[in-house]
PDB file of N, CA and C in Angstrom:
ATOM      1  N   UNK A   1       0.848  -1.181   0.000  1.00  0.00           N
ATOM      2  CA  UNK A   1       0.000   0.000   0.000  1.00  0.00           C
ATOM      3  C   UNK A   1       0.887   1.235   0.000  1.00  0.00           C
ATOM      4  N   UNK A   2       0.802   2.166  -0.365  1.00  0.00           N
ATOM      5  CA  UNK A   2       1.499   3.213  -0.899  1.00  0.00           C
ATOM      6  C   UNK A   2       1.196   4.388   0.194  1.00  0.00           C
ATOM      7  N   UNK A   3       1.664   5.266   0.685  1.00  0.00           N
ATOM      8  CA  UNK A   3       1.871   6.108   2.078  1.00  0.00           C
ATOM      9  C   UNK A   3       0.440   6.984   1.510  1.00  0.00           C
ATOM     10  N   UNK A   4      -0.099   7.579   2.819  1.00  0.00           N
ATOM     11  CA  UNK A   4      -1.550   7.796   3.098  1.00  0.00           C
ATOM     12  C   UNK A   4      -1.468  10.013   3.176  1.00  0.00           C
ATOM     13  N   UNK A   5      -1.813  10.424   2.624  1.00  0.00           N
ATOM     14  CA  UNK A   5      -2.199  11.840   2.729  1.00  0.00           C
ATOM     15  C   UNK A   5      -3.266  12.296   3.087  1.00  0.00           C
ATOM     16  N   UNK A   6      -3.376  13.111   3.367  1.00  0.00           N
ATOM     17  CA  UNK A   6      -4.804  14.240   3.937  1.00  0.00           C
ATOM     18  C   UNK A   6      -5.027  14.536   2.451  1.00  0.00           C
ATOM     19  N   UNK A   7      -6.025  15.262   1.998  1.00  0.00           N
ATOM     20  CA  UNK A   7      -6.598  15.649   0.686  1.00  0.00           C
ATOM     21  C   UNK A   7      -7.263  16.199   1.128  1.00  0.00           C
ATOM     22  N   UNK A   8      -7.496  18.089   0.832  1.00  0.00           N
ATOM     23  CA  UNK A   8      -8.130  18.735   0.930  1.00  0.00           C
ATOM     24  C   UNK A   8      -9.236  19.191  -0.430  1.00  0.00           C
ATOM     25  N   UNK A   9     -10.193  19.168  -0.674  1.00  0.00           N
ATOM     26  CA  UNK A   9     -11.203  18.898  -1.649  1.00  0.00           C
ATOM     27  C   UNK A   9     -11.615  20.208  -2.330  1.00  0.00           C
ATOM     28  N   UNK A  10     -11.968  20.401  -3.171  1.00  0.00           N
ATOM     29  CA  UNK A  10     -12.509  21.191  -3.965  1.00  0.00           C
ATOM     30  C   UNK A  10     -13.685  21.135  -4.648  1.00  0.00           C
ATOM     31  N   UNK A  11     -14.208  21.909  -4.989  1.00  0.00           N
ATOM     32  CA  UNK A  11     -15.725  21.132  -5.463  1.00  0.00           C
ATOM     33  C   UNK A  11     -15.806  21.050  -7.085  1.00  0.00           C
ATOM     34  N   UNK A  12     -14.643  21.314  -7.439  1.00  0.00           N
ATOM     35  CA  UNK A  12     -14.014  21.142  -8.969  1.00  0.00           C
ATOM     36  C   UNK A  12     -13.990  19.053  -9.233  1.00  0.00           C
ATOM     37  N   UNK A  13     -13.647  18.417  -7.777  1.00  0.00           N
ATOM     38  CA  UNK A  13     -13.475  17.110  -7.987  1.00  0.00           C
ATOM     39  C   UNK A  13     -14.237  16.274  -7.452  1.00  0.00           C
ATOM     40  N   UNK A  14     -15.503  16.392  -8.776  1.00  0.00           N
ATOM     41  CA  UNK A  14     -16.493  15.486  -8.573  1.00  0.00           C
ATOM     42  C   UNK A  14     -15.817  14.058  -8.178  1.00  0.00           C
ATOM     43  N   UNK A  15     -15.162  13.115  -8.869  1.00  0.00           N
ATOM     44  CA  UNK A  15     -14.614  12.131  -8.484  1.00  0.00           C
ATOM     45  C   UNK A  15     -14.269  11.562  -6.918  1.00  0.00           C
ATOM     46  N   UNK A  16     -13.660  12.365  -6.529  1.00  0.00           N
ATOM     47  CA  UNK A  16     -13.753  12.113  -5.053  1.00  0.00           C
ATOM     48  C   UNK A  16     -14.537  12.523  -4.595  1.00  0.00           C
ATOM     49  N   UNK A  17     -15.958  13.663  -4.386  1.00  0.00           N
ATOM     50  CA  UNK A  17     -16.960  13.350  -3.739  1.00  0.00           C
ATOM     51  C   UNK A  17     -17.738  12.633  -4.134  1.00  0.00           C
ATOM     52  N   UNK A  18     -17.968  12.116  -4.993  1.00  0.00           N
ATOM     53  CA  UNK A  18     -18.645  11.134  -5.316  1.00  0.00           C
ATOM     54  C   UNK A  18     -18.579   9.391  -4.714  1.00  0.00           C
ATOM     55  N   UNK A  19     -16.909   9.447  -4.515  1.00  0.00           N
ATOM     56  CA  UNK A  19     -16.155   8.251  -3.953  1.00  0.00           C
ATOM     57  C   UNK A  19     -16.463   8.313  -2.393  1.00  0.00           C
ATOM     58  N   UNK A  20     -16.370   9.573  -1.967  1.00  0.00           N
ATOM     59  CA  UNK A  20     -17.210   9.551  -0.587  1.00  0.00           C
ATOM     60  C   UNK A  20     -17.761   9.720  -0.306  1.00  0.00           C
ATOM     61  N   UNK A  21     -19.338  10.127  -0.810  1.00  0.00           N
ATOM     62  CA  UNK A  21     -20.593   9.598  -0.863  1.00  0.00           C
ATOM     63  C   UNK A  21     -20.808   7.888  -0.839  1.00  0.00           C
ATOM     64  N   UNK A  22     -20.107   7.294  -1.933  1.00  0.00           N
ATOM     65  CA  UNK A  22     -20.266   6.017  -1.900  1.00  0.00           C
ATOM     66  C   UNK A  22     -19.969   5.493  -0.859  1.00  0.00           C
ATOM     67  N   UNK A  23     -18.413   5.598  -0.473  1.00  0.00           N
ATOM     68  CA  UNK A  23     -18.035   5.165   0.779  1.00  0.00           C
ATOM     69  C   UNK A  23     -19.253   5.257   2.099  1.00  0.00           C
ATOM     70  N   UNK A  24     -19.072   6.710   2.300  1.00  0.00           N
ATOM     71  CA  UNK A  24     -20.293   7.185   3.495  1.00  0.00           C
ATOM     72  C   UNK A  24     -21.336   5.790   3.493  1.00  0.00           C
ATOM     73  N   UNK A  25     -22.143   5.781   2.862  1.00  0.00           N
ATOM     74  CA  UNK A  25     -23.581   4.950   2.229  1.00  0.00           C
ATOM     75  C   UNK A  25     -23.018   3.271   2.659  1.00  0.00           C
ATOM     76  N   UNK A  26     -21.666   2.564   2.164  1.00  0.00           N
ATOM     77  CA  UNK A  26     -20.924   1.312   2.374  1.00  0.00           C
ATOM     78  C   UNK A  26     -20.685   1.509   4.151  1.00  0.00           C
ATOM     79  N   UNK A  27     -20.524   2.278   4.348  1.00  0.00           N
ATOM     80  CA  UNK A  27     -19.999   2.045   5.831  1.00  0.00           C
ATOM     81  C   UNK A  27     -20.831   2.079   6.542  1.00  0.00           C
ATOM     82  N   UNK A  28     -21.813   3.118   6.407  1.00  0.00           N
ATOM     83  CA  UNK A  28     -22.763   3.584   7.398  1.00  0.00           C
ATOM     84  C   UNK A  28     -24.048   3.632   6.882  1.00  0.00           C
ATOM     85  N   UNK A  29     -24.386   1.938   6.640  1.00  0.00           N
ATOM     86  CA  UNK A  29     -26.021   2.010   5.319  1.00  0.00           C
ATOM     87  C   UNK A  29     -26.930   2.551   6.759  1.00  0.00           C
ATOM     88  N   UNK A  30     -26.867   2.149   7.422  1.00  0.00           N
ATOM     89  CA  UNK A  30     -28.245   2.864   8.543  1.00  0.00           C
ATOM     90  C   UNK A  30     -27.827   4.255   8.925  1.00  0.00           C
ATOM     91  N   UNK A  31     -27.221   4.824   8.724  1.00  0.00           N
ATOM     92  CA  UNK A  31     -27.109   6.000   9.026  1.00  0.00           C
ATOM     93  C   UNK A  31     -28.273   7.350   7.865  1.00  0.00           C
ATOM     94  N   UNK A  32     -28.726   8.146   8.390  1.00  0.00           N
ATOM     95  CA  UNK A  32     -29.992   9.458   7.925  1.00  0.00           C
ATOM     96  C   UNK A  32     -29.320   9.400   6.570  1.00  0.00           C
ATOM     97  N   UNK A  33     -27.923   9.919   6.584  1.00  0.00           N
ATOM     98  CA  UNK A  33     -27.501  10.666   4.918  1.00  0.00           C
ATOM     99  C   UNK A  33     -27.701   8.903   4.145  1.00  0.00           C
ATOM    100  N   UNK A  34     -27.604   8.342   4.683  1.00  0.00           N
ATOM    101  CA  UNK A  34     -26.904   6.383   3.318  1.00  0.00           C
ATOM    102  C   UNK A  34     -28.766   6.151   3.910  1.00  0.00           C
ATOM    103  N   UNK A  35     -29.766   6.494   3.861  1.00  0.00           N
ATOM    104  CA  UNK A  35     -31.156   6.061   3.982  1.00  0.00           C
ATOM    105  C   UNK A  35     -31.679   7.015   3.041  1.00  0.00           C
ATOM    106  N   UNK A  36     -31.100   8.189   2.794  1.00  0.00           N
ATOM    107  CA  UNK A  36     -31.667   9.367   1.817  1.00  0.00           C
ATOM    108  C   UNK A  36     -30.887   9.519   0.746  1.00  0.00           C
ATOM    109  N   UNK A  37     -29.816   8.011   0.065  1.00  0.00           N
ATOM    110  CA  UNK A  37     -29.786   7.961  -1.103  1.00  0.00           C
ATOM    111  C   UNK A  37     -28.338   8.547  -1.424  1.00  0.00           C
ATOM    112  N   UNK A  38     -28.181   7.635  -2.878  1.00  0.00           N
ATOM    113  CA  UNK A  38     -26.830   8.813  -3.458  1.00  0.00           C
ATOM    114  C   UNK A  38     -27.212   9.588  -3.917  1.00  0.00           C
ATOM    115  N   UNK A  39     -28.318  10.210  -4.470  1.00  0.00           N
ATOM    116  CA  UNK A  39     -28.040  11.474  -4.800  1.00  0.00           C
ATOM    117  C   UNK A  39     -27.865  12.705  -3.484  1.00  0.00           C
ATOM    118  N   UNK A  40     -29.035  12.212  -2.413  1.00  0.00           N
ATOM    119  CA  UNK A  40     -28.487  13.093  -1.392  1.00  0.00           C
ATOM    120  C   UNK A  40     -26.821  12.696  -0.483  1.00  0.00           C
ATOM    121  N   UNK A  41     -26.686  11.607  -0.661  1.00  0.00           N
ATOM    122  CA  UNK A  41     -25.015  11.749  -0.108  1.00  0.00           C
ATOM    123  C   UNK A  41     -24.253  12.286  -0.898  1.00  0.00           C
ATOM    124  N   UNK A  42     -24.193  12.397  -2.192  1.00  0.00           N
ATOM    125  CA  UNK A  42     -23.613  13.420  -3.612  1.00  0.00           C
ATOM    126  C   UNK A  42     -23.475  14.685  -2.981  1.00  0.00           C
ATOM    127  N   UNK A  43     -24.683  15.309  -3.110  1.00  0.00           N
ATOM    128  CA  UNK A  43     -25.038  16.919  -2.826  1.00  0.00           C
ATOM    129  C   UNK A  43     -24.492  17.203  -0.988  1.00  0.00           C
ATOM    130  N   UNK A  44     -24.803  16.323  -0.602  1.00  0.00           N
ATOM    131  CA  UNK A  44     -24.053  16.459   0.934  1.00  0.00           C
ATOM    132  C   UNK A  44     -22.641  16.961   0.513  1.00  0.00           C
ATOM    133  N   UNK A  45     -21.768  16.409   0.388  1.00  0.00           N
ATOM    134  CA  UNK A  45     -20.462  16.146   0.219  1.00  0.00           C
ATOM    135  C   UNK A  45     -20.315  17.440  -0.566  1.00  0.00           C
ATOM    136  N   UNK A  46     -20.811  17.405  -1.974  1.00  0.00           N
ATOM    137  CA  UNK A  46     -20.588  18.538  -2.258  1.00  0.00           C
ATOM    138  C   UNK A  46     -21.095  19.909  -1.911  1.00  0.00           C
ATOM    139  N   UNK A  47     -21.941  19.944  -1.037  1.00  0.00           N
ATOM    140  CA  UNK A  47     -21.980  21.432  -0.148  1.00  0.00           C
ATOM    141  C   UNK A  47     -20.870  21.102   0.892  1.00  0.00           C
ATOM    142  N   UNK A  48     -20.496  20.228   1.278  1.00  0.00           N
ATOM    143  CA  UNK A  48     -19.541  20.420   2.467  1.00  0.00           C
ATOM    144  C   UNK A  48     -18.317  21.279   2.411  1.00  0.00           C
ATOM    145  N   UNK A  49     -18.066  20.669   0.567  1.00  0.00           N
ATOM    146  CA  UNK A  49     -16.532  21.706   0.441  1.00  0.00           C
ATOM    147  C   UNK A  49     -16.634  22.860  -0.399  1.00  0.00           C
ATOM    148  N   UNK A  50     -18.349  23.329  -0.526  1.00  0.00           N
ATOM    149  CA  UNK A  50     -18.368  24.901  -0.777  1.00  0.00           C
ATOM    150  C   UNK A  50     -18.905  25.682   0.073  1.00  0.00           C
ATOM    151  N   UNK A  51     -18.741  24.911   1.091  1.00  0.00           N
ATOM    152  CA  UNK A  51     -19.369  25.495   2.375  1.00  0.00           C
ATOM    153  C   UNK A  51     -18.344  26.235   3.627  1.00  0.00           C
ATOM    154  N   UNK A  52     -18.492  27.215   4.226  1.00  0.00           N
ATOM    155  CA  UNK A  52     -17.136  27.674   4.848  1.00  0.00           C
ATOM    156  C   UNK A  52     -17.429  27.253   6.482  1.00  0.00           C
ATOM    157  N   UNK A  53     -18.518  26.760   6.601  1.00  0.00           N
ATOM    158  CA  UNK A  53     -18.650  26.025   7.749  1.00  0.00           C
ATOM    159  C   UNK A  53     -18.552  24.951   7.714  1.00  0.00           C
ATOM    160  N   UNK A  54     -17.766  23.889   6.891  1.00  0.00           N
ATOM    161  CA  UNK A  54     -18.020  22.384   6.790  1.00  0.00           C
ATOM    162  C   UNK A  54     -16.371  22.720   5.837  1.00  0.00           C
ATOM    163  N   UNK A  55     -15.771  20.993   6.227  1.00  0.00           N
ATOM    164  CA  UNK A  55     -14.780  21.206   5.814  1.00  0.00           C
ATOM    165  C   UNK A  55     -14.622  19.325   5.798  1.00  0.00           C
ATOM    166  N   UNK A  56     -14.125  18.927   4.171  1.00  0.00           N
ATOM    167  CA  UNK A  56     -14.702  17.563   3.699  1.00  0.00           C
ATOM    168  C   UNK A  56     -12.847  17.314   3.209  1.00  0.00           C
ATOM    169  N   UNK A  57     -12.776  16.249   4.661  1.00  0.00           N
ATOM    170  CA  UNK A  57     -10.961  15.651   4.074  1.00  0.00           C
ATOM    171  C   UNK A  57     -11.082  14.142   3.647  1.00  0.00           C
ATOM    172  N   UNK A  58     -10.216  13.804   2.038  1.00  0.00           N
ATOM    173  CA  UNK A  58     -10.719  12.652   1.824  1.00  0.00           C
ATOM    174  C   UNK A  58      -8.631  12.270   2.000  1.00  0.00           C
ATOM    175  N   UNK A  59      -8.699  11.161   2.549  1.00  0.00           N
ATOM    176  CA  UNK A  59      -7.399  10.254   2.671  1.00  0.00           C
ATOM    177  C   UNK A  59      -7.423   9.296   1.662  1.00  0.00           C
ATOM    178  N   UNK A  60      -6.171   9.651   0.908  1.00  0.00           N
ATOM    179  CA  UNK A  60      -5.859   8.897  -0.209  1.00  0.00           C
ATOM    180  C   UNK A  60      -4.598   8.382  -0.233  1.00  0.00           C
ATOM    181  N   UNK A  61      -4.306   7.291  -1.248  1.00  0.00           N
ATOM    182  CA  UNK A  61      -2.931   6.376  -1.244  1.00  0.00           C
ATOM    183  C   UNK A  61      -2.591   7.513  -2.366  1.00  0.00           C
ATOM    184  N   UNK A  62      -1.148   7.226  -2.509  1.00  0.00           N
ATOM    185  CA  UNK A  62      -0.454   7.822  -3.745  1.00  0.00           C
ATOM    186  C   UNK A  62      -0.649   7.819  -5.139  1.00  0.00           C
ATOM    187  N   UNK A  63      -1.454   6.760  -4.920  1.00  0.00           N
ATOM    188  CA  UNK A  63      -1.583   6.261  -6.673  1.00  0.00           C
ATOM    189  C   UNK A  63      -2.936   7.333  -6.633  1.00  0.00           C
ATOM    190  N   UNK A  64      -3.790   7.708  -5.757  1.00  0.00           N
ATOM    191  CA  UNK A  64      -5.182   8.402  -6.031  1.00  0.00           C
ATOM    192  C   UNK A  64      -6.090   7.473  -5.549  1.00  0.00           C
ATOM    193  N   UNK A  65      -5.796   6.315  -5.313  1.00  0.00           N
ATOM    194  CA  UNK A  65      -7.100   5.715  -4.433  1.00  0.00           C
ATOM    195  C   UNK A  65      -7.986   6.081  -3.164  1.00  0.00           C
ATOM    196  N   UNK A  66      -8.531   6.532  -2.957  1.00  0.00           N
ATOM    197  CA  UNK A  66      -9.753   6.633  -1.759  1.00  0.00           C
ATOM    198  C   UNK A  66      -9.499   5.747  -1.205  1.00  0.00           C
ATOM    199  N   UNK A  67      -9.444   6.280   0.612  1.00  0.00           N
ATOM    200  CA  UNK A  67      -9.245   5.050   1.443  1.00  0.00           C
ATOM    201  C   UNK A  67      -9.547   5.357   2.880  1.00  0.00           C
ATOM    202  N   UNK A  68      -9.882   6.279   3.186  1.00  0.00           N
ATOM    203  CA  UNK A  68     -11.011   7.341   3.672  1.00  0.00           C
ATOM    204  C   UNK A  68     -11.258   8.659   3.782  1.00  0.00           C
ATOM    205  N   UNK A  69     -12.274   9.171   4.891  1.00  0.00           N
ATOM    206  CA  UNK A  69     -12.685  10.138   4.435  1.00  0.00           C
ATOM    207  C   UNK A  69     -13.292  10.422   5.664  1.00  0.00           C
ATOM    208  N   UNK A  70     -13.461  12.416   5.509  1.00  0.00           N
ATOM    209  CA  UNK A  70     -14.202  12.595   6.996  1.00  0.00           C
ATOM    210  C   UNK A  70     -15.269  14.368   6.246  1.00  0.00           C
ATOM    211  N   UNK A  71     -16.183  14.443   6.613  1.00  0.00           N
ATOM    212  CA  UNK A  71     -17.055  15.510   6.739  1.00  0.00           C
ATOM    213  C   UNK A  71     -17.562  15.990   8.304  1.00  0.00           C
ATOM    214  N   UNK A  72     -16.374  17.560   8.312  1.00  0.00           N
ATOM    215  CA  UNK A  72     -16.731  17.991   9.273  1.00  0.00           C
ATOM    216  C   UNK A  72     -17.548  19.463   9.685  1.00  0.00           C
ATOM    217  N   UNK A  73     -18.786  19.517  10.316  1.00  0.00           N
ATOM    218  CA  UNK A  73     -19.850  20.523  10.675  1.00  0.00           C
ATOM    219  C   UNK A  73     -18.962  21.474  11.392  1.00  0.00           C
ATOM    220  N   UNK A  74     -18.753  22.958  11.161  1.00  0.00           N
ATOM    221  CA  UNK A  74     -18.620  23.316  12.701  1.00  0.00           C
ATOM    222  C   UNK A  74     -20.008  24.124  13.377  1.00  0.00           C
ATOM    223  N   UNK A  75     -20.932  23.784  12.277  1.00  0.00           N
ATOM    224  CA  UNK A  75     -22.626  24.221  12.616  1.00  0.00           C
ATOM    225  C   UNK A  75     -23.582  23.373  12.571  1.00  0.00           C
ATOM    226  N   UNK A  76     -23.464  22.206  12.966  1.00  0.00           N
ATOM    227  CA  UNK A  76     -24.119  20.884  12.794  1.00  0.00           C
ATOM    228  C   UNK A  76     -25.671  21.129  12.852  1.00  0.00           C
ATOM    229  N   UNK A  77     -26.378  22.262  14.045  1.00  0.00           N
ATOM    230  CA  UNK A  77     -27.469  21.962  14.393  1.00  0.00           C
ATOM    231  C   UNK A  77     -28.042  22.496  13.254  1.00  0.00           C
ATOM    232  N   UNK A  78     -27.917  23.201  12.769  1.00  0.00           N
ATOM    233  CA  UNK A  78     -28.832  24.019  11.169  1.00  0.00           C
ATOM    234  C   UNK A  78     -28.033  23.209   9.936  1.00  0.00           C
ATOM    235  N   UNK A  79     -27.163  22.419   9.777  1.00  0.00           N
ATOM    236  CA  UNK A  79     -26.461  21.590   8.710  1.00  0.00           C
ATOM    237  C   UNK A  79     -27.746  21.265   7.555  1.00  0.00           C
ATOM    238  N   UNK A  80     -28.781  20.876   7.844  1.00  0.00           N
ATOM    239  CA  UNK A  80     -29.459  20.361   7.176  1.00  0.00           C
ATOM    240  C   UNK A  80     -30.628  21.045   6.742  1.00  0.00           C
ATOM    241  N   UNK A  81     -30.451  22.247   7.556  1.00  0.00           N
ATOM    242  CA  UNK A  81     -31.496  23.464   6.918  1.00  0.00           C
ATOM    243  C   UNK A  81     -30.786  23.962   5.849  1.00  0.00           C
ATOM    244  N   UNK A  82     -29.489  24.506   6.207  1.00  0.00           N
ATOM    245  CA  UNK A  82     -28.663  25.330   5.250  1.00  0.00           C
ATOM    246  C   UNK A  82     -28.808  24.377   3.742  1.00  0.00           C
ATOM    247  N   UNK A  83     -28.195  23.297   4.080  1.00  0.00           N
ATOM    248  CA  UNK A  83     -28.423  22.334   2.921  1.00  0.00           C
ATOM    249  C   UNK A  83     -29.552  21.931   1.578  1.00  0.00           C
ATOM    250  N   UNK A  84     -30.774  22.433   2.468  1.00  0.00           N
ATOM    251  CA  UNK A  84     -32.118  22.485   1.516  1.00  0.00           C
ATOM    252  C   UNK A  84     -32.038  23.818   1.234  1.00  0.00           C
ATOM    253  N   UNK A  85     -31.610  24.898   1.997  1.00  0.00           N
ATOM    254  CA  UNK A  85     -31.453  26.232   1.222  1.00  0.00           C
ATOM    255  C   UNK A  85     -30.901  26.386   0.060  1.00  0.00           C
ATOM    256  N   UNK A  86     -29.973  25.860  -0.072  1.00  0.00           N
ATOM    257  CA  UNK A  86     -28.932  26.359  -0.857  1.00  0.00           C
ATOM    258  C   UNK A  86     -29.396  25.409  -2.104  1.00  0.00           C
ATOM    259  N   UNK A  87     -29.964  24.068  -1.980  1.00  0.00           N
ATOM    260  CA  UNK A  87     -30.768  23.222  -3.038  1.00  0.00           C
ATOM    261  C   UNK A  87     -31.292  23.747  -3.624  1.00  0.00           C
ATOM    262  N   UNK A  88     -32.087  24.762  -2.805  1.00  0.00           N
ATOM    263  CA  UNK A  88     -33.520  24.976  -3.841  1.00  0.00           C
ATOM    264  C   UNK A  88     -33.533  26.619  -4.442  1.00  0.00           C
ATOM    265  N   UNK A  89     -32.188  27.303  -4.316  1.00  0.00           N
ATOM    266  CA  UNK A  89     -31.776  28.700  -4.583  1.00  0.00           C
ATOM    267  C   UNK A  89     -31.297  28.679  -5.649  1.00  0.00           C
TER     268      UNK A  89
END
């Protein structure tokens, strides 16, 4: 396995949010976001890293493989209001 980096995201790289959406949904199928689907774990992920309150690190091998990943709130309790806002604007 090839040495492990932080990856800070952009919302230019669909590819990796997309890879951690999937992931999210594989790890955590009972969890609210992996019960409301990939398209809403998609759009999650990607408001996280155009969001300046949310900040989405994906850990990757060298070659570019996904191998995890973290989405972090620092406004958790409105997370999911803001989220339908910005959907439907």
């Amino acid at each position: 396995m090839g040495k492990r980096f932080d990856h800070l995201i952009n919302p230019s790289e669909d590819r990796i949010l997309q890879a951690l959406a999937d992931m999210h949904r594989a790890m955590l199928p009972s969890s609210l976001i992996s019960k409301l689907g990939q398209h809403y774990s998609t759009v999650l992920y990607r408001f996280g890293v155009s969001s300046p309150q949310e900040k989405v690190v994906a850990i990757m091998r060298d070659d570019g493989a996904l191998i995890g990943g973290t989405f972090l709130s620092f406004n958790p309790a409105n997370l999911s209001r803001r989220l339908a806002l910005r959907e439907h604007h």
